[in-house]
PDB file of N, CA and C in Angstrom:
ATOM      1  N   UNK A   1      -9.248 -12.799  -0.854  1.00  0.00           N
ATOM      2  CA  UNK A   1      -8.893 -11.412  -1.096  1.00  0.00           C
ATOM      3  C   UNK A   1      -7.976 -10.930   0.024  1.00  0.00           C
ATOM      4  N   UNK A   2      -6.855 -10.516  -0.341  1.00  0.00           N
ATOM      5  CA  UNK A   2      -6.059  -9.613   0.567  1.00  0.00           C
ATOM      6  C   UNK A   2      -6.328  -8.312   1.190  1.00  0.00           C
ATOM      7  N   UNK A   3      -6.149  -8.206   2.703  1.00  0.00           N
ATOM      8  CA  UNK A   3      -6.749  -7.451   3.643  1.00  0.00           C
ATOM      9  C   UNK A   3      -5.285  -6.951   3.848  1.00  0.00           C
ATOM     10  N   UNK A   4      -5.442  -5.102   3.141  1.00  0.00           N
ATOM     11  CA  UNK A   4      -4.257  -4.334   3.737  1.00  0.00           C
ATOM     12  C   UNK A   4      -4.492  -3.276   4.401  1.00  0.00           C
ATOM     13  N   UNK A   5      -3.988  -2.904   5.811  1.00  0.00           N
ATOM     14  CA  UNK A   5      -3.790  -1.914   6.371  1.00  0.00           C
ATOM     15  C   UNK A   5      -3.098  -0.812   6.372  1.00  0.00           C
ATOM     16  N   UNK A   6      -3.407   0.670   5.992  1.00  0.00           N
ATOM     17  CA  UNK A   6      -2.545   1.458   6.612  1.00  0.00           C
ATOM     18  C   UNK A   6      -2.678   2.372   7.178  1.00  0.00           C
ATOM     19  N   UNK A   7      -1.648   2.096   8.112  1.00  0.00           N
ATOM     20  CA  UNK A   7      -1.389   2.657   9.944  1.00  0.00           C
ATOM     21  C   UNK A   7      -0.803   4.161   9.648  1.00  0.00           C
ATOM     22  N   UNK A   8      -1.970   5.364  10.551  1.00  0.00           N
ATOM     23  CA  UNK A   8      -1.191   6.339  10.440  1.00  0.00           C
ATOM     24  C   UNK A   8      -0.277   6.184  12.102  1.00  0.00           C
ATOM     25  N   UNK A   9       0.649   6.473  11.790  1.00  0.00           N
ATOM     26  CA  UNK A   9       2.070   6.616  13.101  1.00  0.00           C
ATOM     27  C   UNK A   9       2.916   7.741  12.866  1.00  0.00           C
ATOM     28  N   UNK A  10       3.333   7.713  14.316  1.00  0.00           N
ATOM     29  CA  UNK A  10       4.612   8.848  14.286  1.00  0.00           C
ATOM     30  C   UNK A  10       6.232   8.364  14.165  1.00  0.00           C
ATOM     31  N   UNK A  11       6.421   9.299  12.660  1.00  0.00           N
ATOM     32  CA  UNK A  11       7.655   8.764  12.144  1.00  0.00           C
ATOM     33  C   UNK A  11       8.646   9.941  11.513  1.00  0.00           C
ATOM     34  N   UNK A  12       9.753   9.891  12.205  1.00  0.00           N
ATOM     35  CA  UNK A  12      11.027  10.615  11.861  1.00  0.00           C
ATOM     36  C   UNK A  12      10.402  11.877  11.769  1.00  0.00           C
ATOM     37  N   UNK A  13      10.065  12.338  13.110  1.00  0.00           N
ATOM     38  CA  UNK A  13       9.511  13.622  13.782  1.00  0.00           C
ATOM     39  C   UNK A  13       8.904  14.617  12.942  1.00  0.00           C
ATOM     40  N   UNK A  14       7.674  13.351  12.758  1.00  0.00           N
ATOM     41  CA  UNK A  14       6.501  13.891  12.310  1.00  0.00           C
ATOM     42  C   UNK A  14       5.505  12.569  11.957  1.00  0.00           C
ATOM     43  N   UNK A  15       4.700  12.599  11.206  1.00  0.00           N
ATOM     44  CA  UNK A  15       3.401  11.361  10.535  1.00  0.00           C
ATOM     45  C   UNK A  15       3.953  10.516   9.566  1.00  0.00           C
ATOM     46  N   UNK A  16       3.531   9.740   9.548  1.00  0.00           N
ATOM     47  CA  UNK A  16       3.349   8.724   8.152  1.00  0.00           C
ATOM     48  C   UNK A  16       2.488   7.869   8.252  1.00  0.00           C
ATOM     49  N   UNK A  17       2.400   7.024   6.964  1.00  0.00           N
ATOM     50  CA  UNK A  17       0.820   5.803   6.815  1.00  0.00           C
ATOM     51  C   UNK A  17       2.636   4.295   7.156  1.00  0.00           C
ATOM     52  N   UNK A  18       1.999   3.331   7.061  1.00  0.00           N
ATOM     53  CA  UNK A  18       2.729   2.292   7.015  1.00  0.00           C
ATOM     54  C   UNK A  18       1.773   1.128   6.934  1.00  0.00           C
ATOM     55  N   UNK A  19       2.647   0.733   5.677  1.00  0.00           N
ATOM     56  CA  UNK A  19       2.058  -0.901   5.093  1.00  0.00           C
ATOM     57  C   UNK A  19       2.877  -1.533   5.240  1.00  0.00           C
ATOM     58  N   UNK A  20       2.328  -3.054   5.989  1.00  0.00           N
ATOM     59  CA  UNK A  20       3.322  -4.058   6.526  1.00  0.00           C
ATOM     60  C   UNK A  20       4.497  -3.609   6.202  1.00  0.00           C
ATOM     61  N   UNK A  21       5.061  -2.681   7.578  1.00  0.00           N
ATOM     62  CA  UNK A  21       5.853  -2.562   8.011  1.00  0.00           C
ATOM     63  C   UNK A  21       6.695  -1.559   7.155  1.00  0.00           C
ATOM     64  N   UNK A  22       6.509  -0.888   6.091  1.00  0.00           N
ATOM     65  CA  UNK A  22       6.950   0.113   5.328  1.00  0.00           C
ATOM     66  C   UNK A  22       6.568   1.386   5.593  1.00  0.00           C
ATOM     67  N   UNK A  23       7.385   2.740   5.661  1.00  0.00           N
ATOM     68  CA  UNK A  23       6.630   3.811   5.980  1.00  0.00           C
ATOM     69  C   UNK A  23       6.919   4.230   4.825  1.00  0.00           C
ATOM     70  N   UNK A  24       5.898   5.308   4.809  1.00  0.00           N
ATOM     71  CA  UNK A  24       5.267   6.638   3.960  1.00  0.00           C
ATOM     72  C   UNK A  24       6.423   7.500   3.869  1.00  0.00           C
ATOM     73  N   UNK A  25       6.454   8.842   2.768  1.00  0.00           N
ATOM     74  CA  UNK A  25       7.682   9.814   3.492  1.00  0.00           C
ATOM     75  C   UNK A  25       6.620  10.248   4.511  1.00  0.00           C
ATOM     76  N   UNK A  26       7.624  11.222   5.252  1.00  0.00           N
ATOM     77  CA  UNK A  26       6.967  11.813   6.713  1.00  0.00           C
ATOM     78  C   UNK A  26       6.142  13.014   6.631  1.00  0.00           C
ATOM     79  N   UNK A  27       5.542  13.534   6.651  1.00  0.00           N
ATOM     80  CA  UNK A  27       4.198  14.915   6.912  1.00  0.00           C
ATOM     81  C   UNK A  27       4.282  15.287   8.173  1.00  0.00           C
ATOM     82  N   UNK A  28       3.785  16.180   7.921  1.00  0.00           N
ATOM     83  CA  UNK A  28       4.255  17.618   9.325  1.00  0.00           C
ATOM     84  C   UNK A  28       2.897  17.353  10.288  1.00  0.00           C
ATOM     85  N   UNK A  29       1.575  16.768   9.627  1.00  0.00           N
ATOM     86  CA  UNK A  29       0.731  16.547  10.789  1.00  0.00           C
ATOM     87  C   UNK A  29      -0.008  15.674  10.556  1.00  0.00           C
ATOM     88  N   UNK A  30      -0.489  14.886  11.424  1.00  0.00           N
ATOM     89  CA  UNK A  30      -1.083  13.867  11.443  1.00  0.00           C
ATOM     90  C   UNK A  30      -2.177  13.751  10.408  1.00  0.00           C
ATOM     91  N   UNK A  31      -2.852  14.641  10.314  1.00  0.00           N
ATOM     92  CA  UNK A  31      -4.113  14.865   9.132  1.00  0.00           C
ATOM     93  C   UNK A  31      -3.293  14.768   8.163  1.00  0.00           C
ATOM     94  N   UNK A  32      -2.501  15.413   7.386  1.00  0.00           N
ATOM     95  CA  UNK A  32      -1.740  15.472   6.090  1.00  0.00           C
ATOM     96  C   UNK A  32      -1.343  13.946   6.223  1.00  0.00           C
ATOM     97  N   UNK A  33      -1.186  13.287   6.984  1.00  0.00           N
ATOM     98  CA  UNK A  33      -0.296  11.560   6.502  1.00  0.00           C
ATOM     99  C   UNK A  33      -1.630  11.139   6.425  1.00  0.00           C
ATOM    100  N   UNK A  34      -3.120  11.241   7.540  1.00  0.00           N
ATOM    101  CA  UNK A  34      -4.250  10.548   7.215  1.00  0.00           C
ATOM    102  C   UNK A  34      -4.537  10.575   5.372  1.00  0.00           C
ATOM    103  N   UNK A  35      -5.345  11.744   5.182  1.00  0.00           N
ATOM    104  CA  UNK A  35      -5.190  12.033   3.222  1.00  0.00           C
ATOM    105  C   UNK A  35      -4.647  11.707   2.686  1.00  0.00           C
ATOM    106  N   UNK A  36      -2.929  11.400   3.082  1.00  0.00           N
ATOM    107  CA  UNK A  36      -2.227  10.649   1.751  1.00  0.00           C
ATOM    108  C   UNK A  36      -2.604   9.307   2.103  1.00  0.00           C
ATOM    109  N   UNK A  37      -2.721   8.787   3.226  1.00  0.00           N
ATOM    110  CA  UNK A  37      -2.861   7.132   3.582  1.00  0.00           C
ATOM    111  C   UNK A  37      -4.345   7.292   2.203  1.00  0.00           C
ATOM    112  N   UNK A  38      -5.505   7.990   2.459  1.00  0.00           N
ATOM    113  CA  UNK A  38      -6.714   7.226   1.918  1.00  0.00           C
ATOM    114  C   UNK A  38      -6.645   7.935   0.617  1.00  0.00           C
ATOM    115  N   UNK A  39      -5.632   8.496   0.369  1.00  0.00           N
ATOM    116  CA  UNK A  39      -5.553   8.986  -1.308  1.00  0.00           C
ATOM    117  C   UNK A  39      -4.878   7.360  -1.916  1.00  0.00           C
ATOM    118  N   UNK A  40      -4.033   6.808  -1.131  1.00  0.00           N
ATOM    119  CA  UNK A  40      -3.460   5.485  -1.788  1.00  0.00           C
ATOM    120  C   UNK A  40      -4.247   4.549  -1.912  1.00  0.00           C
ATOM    121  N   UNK A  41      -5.293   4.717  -0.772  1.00  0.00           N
ATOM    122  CA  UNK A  41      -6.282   3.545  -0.376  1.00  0.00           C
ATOM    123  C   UNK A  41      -7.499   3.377  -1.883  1.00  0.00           C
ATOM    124  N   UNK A  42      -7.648   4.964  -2.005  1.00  0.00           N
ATOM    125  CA  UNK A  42      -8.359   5.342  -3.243  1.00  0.00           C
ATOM    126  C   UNK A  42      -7.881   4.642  -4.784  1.00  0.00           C
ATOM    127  N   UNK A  43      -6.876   4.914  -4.745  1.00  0.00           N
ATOM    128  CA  UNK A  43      -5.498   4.083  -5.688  1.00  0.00           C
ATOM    129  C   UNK A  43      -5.733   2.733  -5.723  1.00  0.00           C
ATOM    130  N   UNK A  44      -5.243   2.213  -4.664  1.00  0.00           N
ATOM    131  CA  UNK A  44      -5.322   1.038  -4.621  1.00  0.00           C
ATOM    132  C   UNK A  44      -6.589  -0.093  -5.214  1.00  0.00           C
ATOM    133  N   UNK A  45      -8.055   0.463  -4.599  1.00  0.00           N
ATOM    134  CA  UNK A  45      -8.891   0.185  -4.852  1.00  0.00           C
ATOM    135  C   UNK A  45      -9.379   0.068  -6.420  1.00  0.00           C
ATOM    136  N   UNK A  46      -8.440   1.331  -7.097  1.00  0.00           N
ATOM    137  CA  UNK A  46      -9.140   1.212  -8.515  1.00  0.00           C
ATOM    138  C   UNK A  46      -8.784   0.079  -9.351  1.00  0.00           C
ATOM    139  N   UNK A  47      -9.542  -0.397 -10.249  1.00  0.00           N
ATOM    140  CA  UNK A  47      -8.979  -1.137 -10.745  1.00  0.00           C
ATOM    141  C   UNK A  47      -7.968  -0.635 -12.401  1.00  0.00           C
ATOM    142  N   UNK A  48      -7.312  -1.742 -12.422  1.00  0.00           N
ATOM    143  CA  UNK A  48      -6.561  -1.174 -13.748  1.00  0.00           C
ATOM    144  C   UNK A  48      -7.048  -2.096 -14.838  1.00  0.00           C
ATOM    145  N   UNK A  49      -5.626  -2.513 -15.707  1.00  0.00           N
ATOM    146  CA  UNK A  49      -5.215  -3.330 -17.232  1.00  0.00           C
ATOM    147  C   UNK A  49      -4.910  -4.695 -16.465  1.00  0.00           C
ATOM    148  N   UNK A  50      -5.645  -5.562 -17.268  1.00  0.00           N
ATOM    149  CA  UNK A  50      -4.721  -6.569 -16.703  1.00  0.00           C
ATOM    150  C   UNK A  50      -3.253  -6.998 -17.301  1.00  0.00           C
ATOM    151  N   UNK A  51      -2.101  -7.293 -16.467  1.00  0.00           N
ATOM    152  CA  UNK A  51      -0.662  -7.270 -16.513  1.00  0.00           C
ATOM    153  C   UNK A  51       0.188  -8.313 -16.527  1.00  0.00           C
ATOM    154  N   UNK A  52       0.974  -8.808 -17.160  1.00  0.00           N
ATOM    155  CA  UNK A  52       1.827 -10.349 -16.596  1.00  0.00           C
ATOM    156  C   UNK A  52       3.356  -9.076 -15.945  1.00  0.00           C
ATOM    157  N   UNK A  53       2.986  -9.569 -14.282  1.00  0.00           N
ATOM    158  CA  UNK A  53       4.269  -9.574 -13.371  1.00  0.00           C
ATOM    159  C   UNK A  53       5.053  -9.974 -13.511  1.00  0.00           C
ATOM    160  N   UNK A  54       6.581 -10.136 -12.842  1.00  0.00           N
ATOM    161  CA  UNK A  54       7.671 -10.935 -12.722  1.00  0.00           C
ATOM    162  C   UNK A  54       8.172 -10.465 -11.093  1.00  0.00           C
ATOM    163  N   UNK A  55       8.480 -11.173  -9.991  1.00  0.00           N
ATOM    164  CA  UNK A  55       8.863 -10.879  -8.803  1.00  0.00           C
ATOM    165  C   UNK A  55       9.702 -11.774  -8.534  1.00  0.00           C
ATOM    166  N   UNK A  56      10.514 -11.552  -7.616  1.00  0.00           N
ATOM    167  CA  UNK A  56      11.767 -12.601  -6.722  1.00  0.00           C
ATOM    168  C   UNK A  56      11.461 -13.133  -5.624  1.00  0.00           C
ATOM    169  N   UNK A  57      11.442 -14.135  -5.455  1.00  0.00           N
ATOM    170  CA  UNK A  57      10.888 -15.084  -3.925  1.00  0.00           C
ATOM    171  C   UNK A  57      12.047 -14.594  -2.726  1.00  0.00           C
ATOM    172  N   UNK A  58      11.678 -15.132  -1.812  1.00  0.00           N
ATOM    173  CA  UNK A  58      12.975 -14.291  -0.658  1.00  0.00           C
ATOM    174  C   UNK A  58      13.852 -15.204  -1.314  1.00  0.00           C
ATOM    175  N   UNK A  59      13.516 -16.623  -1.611  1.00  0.00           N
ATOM    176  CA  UNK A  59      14.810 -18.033  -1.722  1.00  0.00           C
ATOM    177  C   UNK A  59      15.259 -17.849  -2.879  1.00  0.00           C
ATOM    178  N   UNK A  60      15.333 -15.957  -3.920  1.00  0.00           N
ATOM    179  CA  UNK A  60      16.163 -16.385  -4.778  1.00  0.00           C
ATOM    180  C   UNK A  60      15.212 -16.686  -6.583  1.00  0.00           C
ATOM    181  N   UNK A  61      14.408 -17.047  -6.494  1.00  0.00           N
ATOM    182  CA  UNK A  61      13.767 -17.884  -7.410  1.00  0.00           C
ATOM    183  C   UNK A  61      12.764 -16.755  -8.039  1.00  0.00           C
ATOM    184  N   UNK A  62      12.503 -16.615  -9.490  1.00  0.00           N
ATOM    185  CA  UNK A  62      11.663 -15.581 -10.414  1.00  0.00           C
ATOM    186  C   UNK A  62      10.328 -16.453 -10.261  1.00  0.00           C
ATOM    187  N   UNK A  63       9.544 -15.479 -10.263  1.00  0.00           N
ATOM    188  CA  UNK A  63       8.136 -15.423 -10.617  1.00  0.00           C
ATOM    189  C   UNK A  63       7.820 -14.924 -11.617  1.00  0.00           C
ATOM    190  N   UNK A  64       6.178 -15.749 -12.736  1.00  0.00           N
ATOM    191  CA  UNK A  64       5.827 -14.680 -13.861  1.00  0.00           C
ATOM    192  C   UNK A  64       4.317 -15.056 -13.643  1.00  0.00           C
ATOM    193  N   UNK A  65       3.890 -14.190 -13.007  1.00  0.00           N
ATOM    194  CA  UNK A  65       2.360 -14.483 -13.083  1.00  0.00           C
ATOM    195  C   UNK A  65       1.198 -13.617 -13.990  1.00  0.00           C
ATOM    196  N   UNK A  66       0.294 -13.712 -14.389  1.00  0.00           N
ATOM    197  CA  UNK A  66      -0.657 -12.714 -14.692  1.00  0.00           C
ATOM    198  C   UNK A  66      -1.536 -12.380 -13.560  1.00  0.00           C
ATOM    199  N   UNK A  67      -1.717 -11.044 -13.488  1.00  0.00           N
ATOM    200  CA  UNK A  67      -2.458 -10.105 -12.845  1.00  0.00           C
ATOM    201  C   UNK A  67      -3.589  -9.193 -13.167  1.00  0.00           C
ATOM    202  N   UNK A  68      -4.222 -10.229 -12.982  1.00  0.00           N
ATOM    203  CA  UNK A  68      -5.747  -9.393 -13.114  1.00  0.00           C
ATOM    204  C   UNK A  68      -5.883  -8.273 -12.765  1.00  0.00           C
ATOM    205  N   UNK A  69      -6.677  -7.332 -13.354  1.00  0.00           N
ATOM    206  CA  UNK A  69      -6.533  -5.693 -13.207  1.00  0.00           C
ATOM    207  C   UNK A  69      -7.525  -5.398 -12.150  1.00  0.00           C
ATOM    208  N   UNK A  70      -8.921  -6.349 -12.133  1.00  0.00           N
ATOM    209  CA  UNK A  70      -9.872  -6.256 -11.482  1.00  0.00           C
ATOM    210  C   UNK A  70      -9.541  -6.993 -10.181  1.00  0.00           C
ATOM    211  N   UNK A  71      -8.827  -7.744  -9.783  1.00  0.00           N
ATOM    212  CA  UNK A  71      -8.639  -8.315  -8.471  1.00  0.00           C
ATOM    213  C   UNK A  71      -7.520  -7.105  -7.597  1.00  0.00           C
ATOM    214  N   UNK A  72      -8.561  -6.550  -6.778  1.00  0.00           N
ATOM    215  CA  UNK A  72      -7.798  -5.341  -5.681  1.00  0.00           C
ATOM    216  C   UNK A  72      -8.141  -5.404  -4.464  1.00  0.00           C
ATOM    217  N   UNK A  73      -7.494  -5.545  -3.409  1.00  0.00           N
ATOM    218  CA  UNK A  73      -7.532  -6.284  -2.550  1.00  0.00           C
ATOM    219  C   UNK A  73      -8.475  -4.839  -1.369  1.00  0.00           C
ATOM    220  N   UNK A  74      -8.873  -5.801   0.012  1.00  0.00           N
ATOM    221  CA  UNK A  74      -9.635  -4.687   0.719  1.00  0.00           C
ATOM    222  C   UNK A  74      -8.603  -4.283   1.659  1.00  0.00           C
ATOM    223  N   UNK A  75      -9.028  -2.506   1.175  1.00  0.00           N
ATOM    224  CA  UNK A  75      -8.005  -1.658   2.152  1.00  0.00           C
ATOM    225  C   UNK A  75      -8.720  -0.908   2.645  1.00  0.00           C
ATOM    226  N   UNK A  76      -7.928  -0.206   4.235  1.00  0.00           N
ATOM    227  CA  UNK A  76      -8.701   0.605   5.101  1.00  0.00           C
ATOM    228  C   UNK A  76      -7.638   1.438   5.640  1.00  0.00           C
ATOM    229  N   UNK A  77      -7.672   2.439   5.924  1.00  0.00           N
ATOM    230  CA  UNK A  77      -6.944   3.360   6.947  1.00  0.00           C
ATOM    231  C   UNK A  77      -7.106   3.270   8.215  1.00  0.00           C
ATOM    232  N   UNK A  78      -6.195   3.279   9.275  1.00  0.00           N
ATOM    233  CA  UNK A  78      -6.454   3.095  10.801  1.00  0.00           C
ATOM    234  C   UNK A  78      -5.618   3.919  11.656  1.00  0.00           C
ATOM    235  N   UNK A  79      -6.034   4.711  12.098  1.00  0.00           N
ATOM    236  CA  UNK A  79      -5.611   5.806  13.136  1.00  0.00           C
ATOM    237  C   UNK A  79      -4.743   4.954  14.491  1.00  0.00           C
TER     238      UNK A  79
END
């Protein structure tokens, strides 16, 4: 199971959450980016439908996998 983090930080003068290495838009205070981080976390966690994906490898190359609706990986918020 995949273990995702997201980091509340200070970004483009003000808050955001960030997942490997992606930020959030920005919020005016640190509490307002915490809530949206564990409103996604909430999201994340639910489960859905299960789906057949399609993604691009960095080298170029398509992916088509099926995606289980019930496999959601463990997430946490971290100050």
């Amino acid at each position: 199971m995949a273990h995702v983090i997201y980091r509340i930080v200070e970004h483009d003068g003000g808050w955001a959450y960030r997942v490997d290495g992606v930020y959030s838009e920005t919020f005016s205070t640190r509490e307002l980016a915490h809530k949206a981080a564990a409103r996604a976390v909430s999201e994340q966690r639910s489960p859905g439908p299960d789906a057949v994906i399609e993604f691009e490898t960095a080298d170029g190359h398509w992916i088509t996998q099926n995606a289980r609706g019930g496999d959601r990986p463990d997430v946490e918020v971290k100050d």
